[in-house]
N, C-alpha and C. Protein backbone atom coordinates (compact mmCIF):
# COMPACT_ATOMS: atom_id res chain seq x y z
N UNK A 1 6.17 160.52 71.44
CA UNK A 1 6.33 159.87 72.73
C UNK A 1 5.01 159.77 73.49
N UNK A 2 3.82 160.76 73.25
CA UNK A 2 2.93 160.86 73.95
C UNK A 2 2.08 159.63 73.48
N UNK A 3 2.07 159.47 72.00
CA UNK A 3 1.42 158.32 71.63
C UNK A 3 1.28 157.16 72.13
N UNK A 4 2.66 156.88 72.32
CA UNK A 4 3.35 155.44 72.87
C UNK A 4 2.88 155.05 74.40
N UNK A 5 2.97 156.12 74.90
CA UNK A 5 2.68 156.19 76.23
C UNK A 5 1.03 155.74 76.47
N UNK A 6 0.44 156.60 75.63
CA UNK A 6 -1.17 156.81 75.61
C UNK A 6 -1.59 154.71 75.13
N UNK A 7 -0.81 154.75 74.09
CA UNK A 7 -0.90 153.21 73.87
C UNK A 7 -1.16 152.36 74.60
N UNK A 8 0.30 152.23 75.56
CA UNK A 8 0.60 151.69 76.89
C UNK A 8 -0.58 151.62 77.84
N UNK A 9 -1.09 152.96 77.81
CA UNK A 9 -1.65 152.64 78.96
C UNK A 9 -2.98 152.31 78.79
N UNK A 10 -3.47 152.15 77.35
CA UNK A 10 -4.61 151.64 76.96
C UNK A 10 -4.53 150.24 77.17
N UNK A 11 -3.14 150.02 76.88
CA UNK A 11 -3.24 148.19 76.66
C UNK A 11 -3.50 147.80 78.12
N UNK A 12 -2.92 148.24 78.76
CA UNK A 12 -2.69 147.74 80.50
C UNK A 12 -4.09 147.84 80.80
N UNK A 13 -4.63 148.82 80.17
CA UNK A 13 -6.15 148.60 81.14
C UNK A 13 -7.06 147.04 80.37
N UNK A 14 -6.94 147.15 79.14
CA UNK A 14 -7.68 145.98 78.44
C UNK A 14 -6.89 144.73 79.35
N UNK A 15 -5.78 144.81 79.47
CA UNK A 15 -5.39 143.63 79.55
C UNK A 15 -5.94 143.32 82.10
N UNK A 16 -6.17 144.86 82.56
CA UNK A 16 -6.80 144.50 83.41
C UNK A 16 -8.44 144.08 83.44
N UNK A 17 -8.71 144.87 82.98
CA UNK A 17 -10.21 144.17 82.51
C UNK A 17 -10.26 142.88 82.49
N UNK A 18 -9.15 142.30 81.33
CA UNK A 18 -9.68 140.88 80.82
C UNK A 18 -9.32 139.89 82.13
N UNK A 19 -8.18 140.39 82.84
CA UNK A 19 -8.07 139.25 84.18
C UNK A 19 -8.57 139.47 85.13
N UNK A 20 -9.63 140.48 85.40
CA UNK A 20 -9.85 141.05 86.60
C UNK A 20 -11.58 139.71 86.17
N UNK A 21 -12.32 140.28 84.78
CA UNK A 21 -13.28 139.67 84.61
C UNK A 21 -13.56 138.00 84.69
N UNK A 22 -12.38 137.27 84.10
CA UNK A 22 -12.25 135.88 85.02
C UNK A 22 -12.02 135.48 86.25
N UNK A 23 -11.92 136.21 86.67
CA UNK A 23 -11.61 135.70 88.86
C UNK A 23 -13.01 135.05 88.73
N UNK A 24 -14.09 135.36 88.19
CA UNK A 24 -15.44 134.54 88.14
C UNK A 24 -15.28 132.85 88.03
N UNK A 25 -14.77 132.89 87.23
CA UNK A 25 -14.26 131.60 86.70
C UNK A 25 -14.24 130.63 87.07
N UNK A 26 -14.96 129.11 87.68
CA UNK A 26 -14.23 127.86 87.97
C UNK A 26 -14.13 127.24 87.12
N UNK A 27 -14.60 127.05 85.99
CA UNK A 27 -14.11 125.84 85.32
C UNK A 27 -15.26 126.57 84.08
N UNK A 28 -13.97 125.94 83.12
CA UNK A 28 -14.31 126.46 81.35
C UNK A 28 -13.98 125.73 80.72
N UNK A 29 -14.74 124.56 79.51
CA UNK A 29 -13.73 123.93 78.72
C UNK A 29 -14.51 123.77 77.52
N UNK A 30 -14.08 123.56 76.39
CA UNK A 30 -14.45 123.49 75.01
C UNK A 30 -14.55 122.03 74.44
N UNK A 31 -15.19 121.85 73.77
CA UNK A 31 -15.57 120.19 72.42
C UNK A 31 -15.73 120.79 71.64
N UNK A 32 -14.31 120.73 70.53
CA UNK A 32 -14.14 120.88 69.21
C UNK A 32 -15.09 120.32 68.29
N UNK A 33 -15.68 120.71 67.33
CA UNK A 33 -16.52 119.99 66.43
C UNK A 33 -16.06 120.27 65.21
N UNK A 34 -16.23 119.69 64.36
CA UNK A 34 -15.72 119.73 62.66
C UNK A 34 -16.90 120.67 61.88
N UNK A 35 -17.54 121.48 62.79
CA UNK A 35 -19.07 122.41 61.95
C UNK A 35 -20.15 121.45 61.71
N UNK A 36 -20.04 120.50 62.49
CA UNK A 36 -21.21 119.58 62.27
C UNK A 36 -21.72 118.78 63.40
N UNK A 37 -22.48 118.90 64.52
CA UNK A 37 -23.26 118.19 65.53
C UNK A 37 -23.73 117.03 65.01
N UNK A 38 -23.29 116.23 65.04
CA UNK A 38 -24.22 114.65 64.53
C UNK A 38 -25.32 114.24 66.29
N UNK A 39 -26.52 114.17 65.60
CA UNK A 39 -27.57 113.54 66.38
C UNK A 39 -26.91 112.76 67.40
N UNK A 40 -26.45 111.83 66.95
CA UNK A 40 -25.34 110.84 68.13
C UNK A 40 -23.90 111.21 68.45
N UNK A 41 -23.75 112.54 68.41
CA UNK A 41 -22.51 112.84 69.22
C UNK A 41 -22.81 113.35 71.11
N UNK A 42 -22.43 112.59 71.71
CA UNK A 42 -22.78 113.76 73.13
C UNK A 42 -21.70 114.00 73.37
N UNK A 43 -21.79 115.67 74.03
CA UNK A 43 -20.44 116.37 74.29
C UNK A 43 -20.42 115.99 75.76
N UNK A 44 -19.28 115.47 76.54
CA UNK A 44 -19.10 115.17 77.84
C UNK A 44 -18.20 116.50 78.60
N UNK A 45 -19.01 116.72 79.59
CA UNK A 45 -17.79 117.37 80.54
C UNK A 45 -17.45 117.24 81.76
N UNK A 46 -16.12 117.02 82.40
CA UNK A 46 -16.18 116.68 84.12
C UNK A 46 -14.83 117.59 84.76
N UNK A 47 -15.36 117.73 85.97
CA UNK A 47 -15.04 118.69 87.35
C UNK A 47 -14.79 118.56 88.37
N UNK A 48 -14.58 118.40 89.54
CA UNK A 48 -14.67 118.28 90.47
C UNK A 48 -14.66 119.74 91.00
N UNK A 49 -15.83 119.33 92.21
CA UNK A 49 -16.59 120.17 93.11
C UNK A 49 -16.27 119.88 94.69
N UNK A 50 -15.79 120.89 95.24
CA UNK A 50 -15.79 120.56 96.56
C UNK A 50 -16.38 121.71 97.85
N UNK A 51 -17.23 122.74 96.59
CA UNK A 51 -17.77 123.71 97.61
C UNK A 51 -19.18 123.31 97.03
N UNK A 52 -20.27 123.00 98.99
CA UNK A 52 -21.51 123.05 98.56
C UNK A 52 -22.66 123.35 99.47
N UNK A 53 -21.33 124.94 99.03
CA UNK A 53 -22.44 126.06 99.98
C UNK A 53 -22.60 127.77 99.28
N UNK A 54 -21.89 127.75 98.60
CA UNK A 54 -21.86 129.14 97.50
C UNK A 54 -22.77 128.42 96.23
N UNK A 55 -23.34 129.47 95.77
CA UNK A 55 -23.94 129.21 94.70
C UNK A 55 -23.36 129.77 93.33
N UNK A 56 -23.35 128.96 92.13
CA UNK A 56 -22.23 129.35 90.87
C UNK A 56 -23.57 129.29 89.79
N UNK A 57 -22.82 130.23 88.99
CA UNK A 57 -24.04 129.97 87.44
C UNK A 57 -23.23 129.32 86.41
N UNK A 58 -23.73 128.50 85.74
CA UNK A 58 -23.55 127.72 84.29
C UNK A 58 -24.22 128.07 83.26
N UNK A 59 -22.92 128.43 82.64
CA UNK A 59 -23.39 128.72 80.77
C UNK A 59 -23.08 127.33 79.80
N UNK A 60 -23.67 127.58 78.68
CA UNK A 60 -23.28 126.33 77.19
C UNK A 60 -22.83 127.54 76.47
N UNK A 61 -21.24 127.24 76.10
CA UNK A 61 -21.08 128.51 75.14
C UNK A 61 -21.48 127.61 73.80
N UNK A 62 -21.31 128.36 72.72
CA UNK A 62 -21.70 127.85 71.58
C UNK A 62 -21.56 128.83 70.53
N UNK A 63 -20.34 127.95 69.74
CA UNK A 63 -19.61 128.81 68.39
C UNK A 63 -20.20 128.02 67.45
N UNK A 64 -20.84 129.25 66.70
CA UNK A 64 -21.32 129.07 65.41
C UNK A 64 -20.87 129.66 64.22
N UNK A 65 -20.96 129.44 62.75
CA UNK A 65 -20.69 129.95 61.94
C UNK A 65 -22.19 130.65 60.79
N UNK A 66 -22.08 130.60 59.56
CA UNK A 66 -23.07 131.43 58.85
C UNK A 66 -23.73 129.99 58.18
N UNK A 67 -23.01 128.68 58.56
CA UNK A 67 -23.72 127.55 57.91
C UNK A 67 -25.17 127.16 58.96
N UNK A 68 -24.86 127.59 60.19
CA UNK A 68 -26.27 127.25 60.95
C UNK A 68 -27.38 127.83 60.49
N UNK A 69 -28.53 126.70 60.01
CA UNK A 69 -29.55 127.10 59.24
C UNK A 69 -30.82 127.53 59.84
N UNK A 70 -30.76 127.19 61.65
CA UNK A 70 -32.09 127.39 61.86
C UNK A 70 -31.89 128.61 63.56
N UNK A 71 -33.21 129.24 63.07
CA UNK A 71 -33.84 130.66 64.25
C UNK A 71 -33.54 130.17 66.08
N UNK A 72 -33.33 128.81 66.30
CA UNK A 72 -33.36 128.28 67.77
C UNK A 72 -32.07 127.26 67.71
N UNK A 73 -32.37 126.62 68.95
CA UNK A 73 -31.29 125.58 69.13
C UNK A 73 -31.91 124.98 70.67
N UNK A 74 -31.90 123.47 70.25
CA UNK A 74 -32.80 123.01 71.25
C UNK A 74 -31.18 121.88 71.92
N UNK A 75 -31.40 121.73 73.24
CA UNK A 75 -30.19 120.88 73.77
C UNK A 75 -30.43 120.12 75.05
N UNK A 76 -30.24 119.23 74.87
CA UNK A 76 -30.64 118.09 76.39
C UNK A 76 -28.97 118.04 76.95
N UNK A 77 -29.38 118.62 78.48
CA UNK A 77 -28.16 118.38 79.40
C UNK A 77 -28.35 117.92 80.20
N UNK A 78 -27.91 116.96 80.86
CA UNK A 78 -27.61 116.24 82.19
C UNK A 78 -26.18 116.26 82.71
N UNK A 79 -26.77 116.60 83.86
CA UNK A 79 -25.82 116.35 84.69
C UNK A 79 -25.56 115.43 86.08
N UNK A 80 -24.97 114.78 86.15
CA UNK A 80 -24.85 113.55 87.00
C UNK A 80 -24.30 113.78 88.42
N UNK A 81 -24.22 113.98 89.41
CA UNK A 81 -23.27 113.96 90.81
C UNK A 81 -22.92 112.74 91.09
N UNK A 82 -21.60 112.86 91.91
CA UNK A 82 -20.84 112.16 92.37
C UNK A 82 -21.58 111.24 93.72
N UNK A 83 -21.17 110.06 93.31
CA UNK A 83 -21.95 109.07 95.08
C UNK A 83 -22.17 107.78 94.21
N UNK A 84 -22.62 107.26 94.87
CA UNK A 84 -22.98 105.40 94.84
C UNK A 84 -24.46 105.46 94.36
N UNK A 85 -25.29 106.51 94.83
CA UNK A 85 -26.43 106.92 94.16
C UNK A 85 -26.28 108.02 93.59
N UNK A 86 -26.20 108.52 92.24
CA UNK A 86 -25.49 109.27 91.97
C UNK A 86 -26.98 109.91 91.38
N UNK A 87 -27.57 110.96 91.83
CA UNK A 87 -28.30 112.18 90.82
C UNK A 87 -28.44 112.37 89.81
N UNK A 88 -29.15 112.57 88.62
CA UNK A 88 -28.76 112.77 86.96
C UNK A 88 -30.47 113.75 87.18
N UNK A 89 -29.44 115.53 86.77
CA UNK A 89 -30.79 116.49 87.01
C UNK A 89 -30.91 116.44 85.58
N UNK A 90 -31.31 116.09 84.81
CA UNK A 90 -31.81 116.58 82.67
C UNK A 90 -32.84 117.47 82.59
N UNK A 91 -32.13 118.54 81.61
CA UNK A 91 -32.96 119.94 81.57
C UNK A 91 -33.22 119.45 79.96
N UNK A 92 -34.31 119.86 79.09
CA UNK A 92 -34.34 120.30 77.94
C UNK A 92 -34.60 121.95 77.77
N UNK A 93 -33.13 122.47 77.31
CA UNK A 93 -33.67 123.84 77.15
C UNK A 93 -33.29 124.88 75.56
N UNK A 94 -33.91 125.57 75.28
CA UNK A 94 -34.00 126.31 74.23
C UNK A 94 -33.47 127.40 74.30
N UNK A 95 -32.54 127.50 73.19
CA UNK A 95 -31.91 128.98 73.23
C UNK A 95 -32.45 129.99 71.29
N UNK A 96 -32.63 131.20 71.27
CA UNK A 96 -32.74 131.84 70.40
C UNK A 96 -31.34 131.63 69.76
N UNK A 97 -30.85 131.90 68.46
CA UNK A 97 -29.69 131.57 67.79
C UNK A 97 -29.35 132.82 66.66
N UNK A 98 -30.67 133.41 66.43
CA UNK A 98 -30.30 134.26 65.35
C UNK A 98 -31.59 135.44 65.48
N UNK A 99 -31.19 136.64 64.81
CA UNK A 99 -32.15 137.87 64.84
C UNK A 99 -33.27 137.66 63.97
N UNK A 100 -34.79 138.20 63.95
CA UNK A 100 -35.55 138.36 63.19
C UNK A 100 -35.23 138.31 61.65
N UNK A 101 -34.32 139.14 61.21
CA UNK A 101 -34.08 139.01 60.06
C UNK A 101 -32.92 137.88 59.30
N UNK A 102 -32.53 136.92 60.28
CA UNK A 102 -31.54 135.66 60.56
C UNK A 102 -30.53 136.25 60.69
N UNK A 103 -29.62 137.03 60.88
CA UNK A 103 -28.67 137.67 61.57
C UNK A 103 -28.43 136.51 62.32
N UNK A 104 -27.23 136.06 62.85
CA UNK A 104 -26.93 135.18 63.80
C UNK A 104 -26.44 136.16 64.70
N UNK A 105 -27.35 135.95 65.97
CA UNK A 105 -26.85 136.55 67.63
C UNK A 105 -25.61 136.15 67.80
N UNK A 106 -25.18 136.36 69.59
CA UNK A 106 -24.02 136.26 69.33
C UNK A 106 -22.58 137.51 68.97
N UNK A 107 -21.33 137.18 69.53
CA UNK A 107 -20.30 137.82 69.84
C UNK A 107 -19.42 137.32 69.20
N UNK A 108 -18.80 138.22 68.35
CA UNK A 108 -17.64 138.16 67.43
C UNK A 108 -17.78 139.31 66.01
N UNK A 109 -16.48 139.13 65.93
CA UNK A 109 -16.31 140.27 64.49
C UNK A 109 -16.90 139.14 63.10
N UNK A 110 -16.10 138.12 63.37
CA UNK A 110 -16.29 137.52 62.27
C UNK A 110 -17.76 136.63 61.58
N UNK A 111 -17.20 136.04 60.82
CA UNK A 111 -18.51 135.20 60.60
C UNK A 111 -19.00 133.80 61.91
N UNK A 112 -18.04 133.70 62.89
CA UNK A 112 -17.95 132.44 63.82
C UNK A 112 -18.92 133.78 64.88
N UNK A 113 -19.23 133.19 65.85
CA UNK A 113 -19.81 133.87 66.41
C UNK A 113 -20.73 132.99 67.74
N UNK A 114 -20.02 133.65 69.11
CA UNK A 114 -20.10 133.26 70.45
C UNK A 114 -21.65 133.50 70.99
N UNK A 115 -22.11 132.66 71.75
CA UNK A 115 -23.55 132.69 72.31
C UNK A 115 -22.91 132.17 73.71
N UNK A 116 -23.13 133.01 74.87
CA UNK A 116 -22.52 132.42 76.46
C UNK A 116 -24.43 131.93 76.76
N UNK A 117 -25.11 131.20 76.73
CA UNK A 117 -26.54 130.65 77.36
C UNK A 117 -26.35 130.14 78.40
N UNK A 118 -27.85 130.81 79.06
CA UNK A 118 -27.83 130.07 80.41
C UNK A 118 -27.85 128.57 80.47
N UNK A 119 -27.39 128.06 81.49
CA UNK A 119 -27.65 126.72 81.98
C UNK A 119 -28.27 126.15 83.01
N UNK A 120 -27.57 126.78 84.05
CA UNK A 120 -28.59 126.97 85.46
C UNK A 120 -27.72 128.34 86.22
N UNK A 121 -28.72 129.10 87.09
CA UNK A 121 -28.34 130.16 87.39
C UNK A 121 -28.65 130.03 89.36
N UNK A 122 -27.42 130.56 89.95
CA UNK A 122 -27.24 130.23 91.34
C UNK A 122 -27.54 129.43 91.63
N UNK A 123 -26.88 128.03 91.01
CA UNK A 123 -27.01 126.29 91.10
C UNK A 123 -25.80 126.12 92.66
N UNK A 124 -26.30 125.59 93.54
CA UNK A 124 -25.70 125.06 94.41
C UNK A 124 -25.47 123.56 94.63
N UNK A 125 -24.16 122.92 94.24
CA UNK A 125 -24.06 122.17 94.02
C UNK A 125 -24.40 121.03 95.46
N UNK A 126 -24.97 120.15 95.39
CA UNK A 126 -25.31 119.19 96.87
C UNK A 126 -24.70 118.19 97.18
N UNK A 127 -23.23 117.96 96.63
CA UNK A 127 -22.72 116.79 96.89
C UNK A 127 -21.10 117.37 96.36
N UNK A 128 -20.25 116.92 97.12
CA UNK A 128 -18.71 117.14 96.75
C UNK A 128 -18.08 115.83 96.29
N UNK A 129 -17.33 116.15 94.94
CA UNK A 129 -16.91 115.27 94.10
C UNK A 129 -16.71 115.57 92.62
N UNK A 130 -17.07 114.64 91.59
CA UNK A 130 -16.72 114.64 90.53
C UNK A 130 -17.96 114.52 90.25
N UNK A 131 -18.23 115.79 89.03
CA UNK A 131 -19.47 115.86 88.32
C UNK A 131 -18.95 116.16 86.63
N UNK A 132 -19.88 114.90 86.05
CA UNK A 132 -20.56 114.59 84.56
C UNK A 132 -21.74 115.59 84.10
N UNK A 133 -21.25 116.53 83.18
CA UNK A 133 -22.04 117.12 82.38
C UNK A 133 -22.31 116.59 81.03
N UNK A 134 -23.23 115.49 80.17
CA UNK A 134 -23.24 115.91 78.93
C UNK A 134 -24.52 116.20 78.13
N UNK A 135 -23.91 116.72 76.92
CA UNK A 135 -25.05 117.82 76.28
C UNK A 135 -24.94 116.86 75.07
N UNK A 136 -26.49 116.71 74.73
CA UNK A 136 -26.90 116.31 73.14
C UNK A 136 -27.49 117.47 72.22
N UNK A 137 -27.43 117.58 71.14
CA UNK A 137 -28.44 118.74 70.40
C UNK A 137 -29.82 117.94 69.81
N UNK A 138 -30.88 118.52 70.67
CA UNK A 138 -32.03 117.72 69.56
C UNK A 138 -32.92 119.16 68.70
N UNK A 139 -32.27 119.48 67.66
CA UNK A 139 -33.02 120.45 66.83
C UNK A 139 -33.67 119.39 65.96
N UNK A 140 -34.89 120.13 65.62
CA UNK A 140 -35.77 119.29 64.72
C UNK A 140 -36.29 119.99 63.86
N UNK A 141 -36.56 119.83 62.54
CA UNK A 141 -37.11 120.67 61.20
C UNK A 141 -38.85 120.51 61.94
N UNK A 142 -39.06 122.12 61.74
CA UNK A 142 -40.74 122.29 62.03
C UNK A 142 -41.34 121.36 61.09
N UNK A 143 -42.72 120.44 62.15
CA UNK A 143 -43.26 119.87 61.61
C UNK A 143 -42.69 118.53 61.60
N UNK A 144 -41.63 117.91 61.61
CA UNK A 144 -40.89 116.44 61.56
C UNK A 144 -40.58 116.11 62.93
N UNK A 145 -40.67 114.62 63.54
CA UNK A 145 -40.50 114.32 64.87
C UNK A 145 -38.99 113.71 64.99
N UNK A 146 -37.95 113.51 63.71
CA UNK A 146 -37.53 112.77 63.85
C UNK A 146 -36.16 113.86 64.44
N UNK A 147 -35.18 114.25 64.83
CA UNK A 147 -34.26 115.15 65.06
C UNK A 147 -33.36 115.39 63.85
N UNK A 148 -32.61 116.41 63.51
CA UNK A 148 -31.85 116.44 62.47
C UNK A 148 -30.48 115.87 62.51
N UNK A 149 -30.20 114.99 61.76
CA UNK A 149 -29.25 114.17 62.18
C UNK A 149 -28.08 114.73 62.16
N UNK A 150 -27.60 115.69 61.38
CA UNK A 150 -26.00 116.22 60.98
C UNK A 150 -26.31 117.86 61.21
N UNK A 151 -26.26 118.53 62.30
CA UNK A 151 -26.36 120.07 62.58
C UNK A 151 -25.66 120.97 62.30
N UNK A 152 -25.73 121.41 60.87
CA UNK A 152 -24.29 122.17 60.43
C UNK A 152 -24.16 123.22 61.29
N UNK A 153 -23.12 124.24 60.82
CA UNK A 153 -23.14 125.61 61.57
C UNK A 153 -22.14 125.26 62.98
N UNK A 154 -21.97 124.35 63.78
CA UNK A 154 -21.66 124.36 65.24
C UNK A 154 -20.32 123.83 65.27
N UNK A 155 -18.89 124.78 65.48
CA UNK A 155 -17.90 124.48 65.87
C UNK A 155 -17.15 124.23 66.93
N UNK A 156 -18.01 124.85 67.84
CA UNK A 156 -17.51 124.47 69.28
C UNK A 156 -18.46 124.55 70.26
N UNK A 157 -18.53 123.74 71.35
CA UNK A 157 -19.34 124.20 72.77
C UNK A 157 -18.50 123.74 73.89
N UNK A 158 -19.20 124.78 74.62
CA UNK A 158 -18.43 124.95 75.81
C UNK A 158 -18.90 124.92 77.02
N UNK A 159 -18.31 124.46 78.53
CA UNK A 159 -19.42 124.58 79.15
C UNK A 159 -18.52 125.44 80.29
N UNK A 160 -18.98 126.44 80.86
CA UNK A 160 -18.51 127.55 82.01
C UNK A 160 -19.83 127.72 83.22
N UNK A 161 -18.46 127.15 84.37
CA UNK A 161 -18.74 127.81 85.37
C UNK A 161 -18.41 129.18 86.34
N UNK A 162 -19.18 130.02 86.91
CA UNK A 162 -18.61 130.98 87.44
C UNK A 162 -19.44 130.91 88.87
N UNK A 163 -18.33 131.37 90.11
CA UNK A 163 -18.55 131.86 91.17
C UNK A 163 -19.70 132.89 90.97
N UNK A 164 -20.61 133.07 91.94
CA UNK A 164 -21.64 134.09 91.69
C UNK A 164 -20.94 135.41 92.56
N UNK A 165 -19.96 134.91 93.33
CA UNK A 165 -19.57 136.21 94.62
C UNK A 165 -18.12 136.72 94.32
C-alpha cells in the first residue's frame, strides 16, 4: 500500500511540474517534415499579438534524428508585423547541432532529439495584430556557395513563444 501511495504522489508532482512550467507559454506550434528540409521549403508560422508592452522570448525548436550529417545549422527567419506598412525584421542565425565528438545535442532518450534555440530574447512586440514568422534552412557544405538542397536529419520545427514574467 505504501508503494502505491509513494507512486501517486510522485506522479502528481511530475504531472505539477509539467503544467505549472507552461503558464510561460503563448504560442507553440510544429511543421512536420518527412526527415528532409528541401532548400525551397519555408516553414510558415502565424499569431496574433495584442500585448505591446511585456516582453516574450522566442525559440526554433528543432527535431532531429542520427541522419543529420552536419556540426551547425544555419536558418534565415523573418518575421513580418501586422499594418499596411508592414515590418519584415530577417535574422540569419546559427545554432551548434552536435558535440565535439558528433554526438547530436539536444533532449531526448531516443535517437530523435529536441534543440529549444534562441530566436530573439525579451522581444517586445511594436504593433498589435497578426504576425508571419517564416524560417528557411540555408546549411551549406564547407567550402561550396551553393546551399544544400535536401537537409536530411530534420523532422520537425517548431516555433515557441513564452511570456518572460
Amino acid at each position: 500500500m505504501h508503494l502505491k501511495k509513494t507512486n501517486f504522489i510522485g506522479l502528481m508532482l511530475i504531472a505539477v511540474l509539467f503544467i505549472s512550467c507552461d503558464k510561460k507559454q503563448f504560442f507553440s506550434e510544429y511543421k512536420e517534415l518527412d526527415g528532409t528540409w528541401k532548400k525551397s521549403d519555408t516553414l510558415r508560422f502565424t499569431f496574433e499579438q495584442n500585448d505591446t508592452v511585456n516582453p516574450y522570448h522566442l525559440f526554433l525548436n528543432v527535431r532531429n534524428n542520427n541522419d543529420y550529417p552536419f556540426n551547425n545549422m544555419y536558418l534565415i527567419v523573418s518575421m513580418k508585423e501586422p499594418g499596411k506598412k508592414p515590418t519584415i525584421k530577417v535574422d540569419t542565425l546559427e545554432y551548434q547541432m552536435a558535440n565535439p565528438d558528433g554526438t547530436l545535442m539536444g533532449e531526448g532518450f531516443s535517437d530523435v532529439k529536441e534543440s529549444k534555440l534562441w530566436y530573439l530574447e525579451n522581444y517586445v512586440f511594436n504593433r498589435i495584430g497578426k504576425y508571419n514568422v517564416e524560417v528557411v534552412q540555408a546549411v551549406r557544405e564547407t567550402g561550396k556557395v551553393d546551399g544544400v538542397a535536401d537537409l536530411k536529419g530534420i523532422t520537425e520545427l517548431g516555433l515557441r513563444i513564452e511570456k518572460t514574467k
